[in-house]
Protein backbone atom coordinates (compact mmCIF):
# COMPACT_ATOMS: atom_id res chain seq x y z
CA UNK A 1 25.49 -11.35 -7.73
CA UNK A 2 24.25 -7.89 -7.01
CA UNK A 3 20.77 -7.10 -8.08
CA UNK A 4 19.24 -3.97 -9.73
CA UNK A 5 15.73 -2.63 -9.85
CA UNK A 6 14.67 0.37 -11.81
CA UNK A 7 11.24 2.51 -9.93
CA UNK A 8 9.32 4.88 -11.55
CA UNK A 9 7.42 7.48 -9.67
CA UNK A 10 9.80 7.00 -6.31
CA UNK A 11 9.79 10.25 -4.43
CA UNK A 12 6.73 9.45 -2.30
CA UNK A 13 4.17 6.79 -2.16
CA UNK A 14 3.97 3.37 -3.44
CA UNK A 15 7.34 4.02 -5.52
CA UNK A 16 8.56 5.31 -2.57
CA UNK A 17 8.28 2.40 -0.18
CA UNK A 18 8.84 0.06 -2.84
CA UNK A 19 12.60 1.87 -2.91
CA UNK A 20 12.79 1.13 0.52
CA UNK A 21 11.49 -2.18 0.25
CA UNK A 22 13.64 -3.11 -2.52
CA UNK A 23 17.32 -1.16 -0.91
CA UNK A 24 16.73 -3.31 2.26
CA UNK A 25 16.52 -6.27 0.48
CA UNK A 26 20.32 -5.50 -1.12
CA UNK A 27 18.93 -4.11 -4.56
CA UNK A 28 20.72 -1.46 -6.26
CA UNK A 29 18.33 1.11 -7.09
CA UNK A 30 17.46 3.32 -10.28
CA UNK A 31 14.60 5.66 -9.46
CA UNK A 32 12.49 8.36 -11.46
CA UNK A 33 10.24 11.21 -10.22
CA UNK A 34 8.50 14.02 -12.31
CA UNK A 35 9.64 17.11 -10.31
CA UNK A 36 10.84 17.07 -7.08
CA UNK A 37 14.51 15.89 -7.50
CA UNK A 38 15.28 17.56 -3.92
CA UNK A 39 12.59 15.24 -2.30
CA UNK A 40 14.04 12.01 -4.57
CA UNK A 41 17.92 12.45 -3.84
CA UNK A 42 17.03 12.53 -0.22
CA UNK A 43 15.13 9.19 -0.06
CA UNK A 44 18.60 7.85 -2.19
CA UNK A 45 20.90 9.24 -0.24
CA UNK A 46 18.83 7.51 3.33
CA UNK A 47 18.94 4.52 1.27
CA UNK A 48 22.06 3.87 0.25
CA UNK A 49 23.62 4.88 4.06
CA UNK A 50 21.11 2.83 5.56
CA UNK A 51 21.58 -0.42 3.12
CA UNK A 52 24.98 0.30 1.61
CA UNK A 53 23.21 0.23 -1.96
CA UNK A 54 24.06 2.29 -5.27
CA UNK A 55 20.86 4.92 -5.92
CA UNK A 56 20.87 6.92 -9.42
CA UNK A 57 18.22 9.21 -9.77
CA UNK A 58 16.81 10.88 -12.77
CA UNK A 59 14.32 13.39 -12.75
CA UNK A 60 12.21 14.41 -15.66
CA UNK A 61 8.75 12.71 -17.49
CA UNK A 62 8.51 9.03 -17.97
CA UNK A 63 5.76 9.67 -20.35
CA UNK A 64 8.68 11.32 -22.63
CA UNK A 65 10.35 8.55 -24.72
CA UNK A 66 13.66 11.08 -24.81
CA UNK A 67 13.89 11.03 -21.08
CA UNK A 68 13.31 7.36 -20.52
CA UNK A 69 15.84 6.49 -23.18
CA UNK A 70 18.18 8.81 -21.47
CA UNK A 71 17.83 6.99 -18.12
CA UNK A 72 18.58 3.40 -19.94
CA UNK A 73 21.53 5.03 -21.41
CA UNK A 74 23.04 4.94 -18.29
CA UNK A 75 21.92 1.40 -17.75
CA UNK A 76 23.81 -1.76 -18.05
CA UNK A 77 22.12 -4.59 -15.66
CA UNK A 78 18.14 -4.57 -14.54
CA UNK A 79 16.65 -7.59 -12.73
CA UNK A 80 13.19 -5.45 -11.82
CA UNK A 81 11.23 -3.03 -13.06
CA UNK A 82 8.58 -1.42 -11.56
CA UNK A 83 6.25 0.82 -13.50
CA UNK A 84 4.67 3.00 -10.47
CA UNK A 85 4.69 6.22 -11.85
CA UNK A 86 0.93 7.59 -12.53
CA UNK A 87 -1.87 10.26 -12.04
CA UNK A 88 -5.20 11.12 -12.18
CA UNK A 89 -8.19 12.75 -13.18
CA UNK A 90 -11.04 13.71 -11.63
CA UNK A 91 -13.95 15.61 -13.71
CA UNK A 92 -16.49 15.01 -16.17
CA UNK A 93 -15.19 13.62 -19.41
CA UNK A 94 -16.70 16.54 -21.19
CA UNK A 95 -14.70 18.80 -19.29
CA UNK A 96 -11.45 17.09 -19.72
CA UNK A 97 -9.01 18.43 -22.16
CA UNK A 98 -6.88 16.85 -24.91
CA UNK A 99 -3.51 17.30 -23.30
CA UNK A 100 -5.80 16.24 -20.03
CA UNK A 101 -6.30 13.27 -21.57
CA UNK A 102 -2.66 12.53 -22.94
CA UNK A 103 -0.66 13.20 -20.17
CA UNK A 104 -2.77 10.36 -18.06
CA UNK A 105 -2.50 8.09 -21.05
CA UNK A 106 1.42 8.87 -21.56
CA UNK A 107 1.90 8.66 -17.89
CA UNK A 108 0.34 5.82 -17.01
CA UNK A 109 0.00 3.63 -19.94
CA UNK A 110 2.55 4.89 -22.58
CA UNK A 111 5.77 4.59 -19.90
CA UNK A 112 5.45 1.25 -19.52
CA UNK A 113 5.58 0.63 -22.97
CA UNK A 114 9.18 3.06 -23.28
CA UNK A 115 10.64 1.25 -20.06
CA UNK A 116 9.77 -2.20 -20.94
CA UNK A 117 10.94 -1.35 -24.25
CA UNK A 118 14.30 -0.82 -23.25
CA UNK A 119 14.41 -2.85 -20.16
CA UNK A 120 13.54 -6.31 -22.23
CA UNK A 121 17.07 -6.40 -23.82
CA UNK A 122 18.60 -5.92 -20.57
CA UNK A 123 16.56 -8.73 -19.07
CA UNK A 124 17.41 -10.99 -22.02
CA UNK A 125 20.79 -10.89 -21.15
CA UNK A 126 20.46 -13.12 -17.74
CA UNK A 127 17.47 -14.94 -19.26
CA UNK A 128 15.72 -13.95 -16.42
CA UNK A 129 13.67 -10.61 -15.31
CA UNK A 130 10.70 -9.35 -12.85
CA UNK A 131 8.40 -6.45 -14.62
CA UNK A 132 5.33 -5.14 -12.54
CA UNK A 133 3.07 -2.99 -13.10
CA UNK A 134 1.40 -0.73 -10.41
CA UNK A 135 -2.26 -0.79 -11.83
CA UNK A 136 -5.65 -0.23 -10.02
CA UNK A 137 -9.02 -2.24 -9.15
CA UNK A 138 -10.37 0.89 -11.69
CA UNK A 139 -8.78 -0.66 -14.36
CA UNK A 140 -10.86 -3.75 -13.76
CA UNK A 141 -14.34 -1.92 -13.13
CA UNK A 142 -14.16 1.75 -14.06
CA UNK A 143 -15.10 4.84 -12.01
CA UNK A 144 -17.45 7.26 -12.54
CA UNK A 145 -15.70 10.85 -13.12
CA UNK A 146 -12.08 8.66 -13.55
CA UNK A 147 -12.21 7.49 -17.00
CA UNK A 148 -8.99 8.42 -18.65
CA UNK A 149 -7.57 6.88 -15.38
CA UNK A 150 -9.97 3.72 -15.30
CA UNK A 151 -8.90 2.96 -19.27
CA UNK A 152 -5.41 3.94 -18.78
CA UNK A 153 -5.53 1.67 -16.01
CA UNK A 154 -7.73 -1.13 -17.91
CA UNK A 155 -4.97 -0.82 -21.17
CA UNK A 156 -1.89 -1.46 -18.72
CA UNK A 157 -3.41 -4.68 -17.46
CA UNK A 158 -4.33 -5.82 -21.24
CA UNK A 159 -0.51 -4.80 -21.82
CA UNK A 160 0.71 -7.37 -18.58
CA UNK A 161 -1.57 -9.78 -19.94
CA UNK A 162 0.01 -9.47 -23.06
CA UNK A 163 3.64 -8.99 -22.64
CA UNK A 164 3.58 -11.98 -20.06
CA UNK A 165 3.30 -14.03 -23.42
CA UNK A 166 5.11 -12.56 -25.15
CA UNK A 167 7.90 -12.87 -22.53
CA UNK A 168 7.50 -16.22 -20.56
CA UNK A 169 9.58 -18.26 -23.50
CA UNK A 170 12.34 -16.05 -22.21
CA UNK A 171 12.00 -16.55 -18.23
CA UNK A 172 10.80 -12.70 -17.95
CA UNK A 173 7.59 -12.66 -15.70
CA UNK A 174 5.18 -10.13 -16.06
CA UNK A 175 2.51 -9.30 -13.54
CA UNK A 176 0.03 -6.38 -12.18
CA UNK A 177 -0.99 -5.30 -8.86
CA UNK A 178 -4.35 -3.45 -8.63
CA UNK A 179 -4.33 -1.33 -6.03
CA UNK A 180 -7.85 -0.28 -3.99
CA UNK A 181 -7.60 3.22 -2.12
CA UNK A 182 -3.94 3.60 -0.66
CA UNK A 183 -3.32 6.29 1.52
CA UNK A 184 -1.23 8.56 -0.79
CA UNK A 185 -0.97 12.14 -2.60
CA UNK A 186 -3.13 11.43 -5.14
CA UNK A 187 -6.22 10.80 -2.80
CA UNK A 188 -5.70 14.12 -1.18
CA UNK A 189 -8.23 15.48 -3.87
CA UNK A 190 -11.45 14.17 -1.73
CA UNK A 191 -12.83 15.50 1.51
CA UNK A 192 -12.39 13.79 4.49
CA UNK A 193 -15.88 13.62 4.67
CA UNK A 194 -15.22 11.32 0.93
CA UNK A 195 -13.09 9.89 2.41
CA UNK A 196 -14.88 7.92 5.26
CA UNK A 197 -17.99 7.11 2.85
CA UNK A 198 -15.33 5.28 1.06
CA UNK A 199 -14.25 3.36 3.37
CA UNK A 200 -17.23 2.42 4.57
CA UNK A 201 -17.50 0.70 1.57
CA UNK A 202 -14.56 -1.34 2.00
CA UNK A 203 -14.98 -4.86 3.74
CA UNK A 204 -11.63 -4.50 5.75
CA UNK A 205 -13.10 -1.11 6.84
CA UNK A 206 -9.56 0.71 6.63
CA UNK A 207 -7.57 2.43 3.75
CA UNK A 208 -4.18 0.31 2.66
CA UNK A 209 -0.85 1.44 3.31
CA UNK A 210 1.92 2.09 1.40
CA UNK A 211 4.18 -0.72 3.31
CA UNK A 212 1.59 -2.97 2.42
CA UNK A 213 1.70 -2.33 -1.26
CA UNK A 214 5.43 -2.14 -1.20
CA UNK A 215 5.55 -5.94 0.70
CA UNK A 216 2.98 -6.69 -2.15
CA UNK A 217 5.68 -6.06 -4.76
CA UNK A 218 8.06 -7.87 -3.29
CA UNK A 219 6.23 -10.71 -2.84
CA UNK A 220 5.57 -10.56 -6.51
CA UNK A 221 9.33 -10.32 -7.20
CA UNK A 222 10.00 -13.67 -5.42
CA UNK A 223 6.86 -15.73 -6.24
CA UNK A 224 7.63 -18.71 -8.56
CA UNK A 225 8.33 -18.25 -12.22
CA UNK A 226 5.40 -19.89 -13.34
CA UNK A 227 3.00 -16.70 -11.78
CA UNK A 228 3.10 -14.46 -14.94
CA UNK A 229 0.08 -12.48 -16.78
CA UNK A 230 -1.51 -12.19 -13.64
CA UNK A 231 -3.43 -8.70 -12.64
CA UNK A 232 -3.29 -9.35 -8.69
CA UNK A 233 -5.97 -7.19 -6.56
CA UNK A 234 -5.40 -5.80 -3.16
CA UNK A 235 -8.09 -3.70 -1.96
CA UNK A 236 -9.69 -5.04 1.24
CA UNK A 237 -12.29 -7.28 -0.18
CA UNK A 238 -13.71 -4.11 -1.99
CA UNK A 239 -14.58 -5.19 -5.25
C-alpha cells in the first residue's frame, strides 16, 4: 500500500534531506516551508521525477493553526509525520522581545501540537502511525544566550514523552531526535572562528550532516513498535 509522510520545514536542511530520504524510500510526500515556495517546489518536482512519488507543497507558517488546518484539509492518508520546522534565537533574554519570544515558541513547540492534532485521526484510521519530532541536545541541557530555543526545545520533548502515552494503546509511536550542531542555515549566525571552538568541543571532532540526521529519521520510522517516548541524541558524544 502506498505510504505518505507529511515534513515540516522541507526546503533546506534536515526537512530537506529527510524529503529525500523519505521519496527514495517510495513515500508520498506532503511538505511545508515558511517562505521560499520557489526553493520547495523545486526539491518536489526533483523528487517526484527521480522516485516517481506524489509531492504537495504548501507554503505559509506552521506556527498558524489556520494554515496547518488548511494543509490537513487536503489530507486523507498520513503514515509519518515529521515535525522539523524550527528557529532560533540568539541574544540576551532581556533583549528578546515578546513576539521574539512567540514566534520560537509557536514555531517550534506550538506546530507540533496543530499537526499532531490533526494528524492523530488520520493515524487512527490504520491503527498504526510514526510521529517524530526534530528536537535538540539544548532541550536536554540549555544554552546560554538560547533560552526561548533551549525551553521550546525542552517542552517538545516533555510533549513526545507525553503523547507517546497517550498514543501507544493505539499503535502510534512517538519519538524525538536531539540533534547536536548540524551543518545547516541556522548555524550560519556564528563566526567561523565559533565555529571551530565548537567543535573542538565535540568528541567526534566534526559537525553532523544533514544525510546523517535524515538516515536518523528513518531509522526511527522502521525501528520496532515497542521504541516510543524516547528523546534519541545524536551529537558526536558531545553531551
Amino acid at each position: 500500500m502506498p505510504k505518505y509522510a507529511f515534513i515540516t520545514g522541507a526546503s533546506r536542511g534536515i526537512g530537506a534531506a529527510i524529503a529525500h530520504e523519505l521519496a527514495a524510500q517510495g513515500y508520498h510526500l506532503y511538505l511545508t516551508c515558511l517562505t521560499n515556495g520557489r526553493r520547495l517546489q523545486s526539491l518536489a518536482d526533483e523528487l517526484s521525477q527521480t522516485y516517481s512519488v506524489s509531492c504537495q507543497c504548501f507554503v505559509g507558517d506552521i506556527g498558524d493553526y489556520s494554515f496547518v488546518e488548511r494543509c490537513f484539509s487536503k489530507i486523507d492518508f498520513l503514515d509519518v509525520l515529521v515535525n522539523n520546522a524550527g528557529i532560533s534565537y540568539v541574544g540576551l533574554l532581556s533583549d528578546m522581545e515578546v513576539s521574539d519570544w512567540d514566534q520560537v515558541m509557536h514555531t517550534n513547540l506550538s506546530a507540533s501540537f496543530y499537526t499532531s492534532k490533526l494528524a492523530i485521526p488520520l493515524m487512527l484510521k490504520k491503527h498504526e502511525g510514526k510521529i517524530i519530532n526534530i528536537s535538540s541536545v539544548w532541550g536536554n541541557v540549555g544554552a546560554s544566550m538560547e533560552v526561548a530555543y533551549s525551553a521550546s526545545k525542552g517542552g517538545l520533548n516533555s510533549f513526545t514523552k507525553a503523547l507517546a502515552k497517550e498514543l501507544a494503546p493505539s499503535n502510534i509511536q512517538v519519538n524525538a531526535l536531539a540533534c547536536g550542531v548540524i551543518d545547516t542555515d541556522m548555524n550560519k549566525c556564528f563566526s567561523v572562528d565559533d565555529m571551530e571552538i565548537l567543535k573542538g568541543e565535540i568528541p567526534a571532532d566534526r559537525i553532523g550532516t544533514t544525510l546523517e540526521a535524515a538516515k536518523m529519521v528513518s531509522m526511527i520510522i522502521h525501528s520496532p513498535s515497542y521504541l516510543t517516548g524516547q528523546i534519541i541524541t545524536m551529537d558526536g558524544g558531545w553531551q
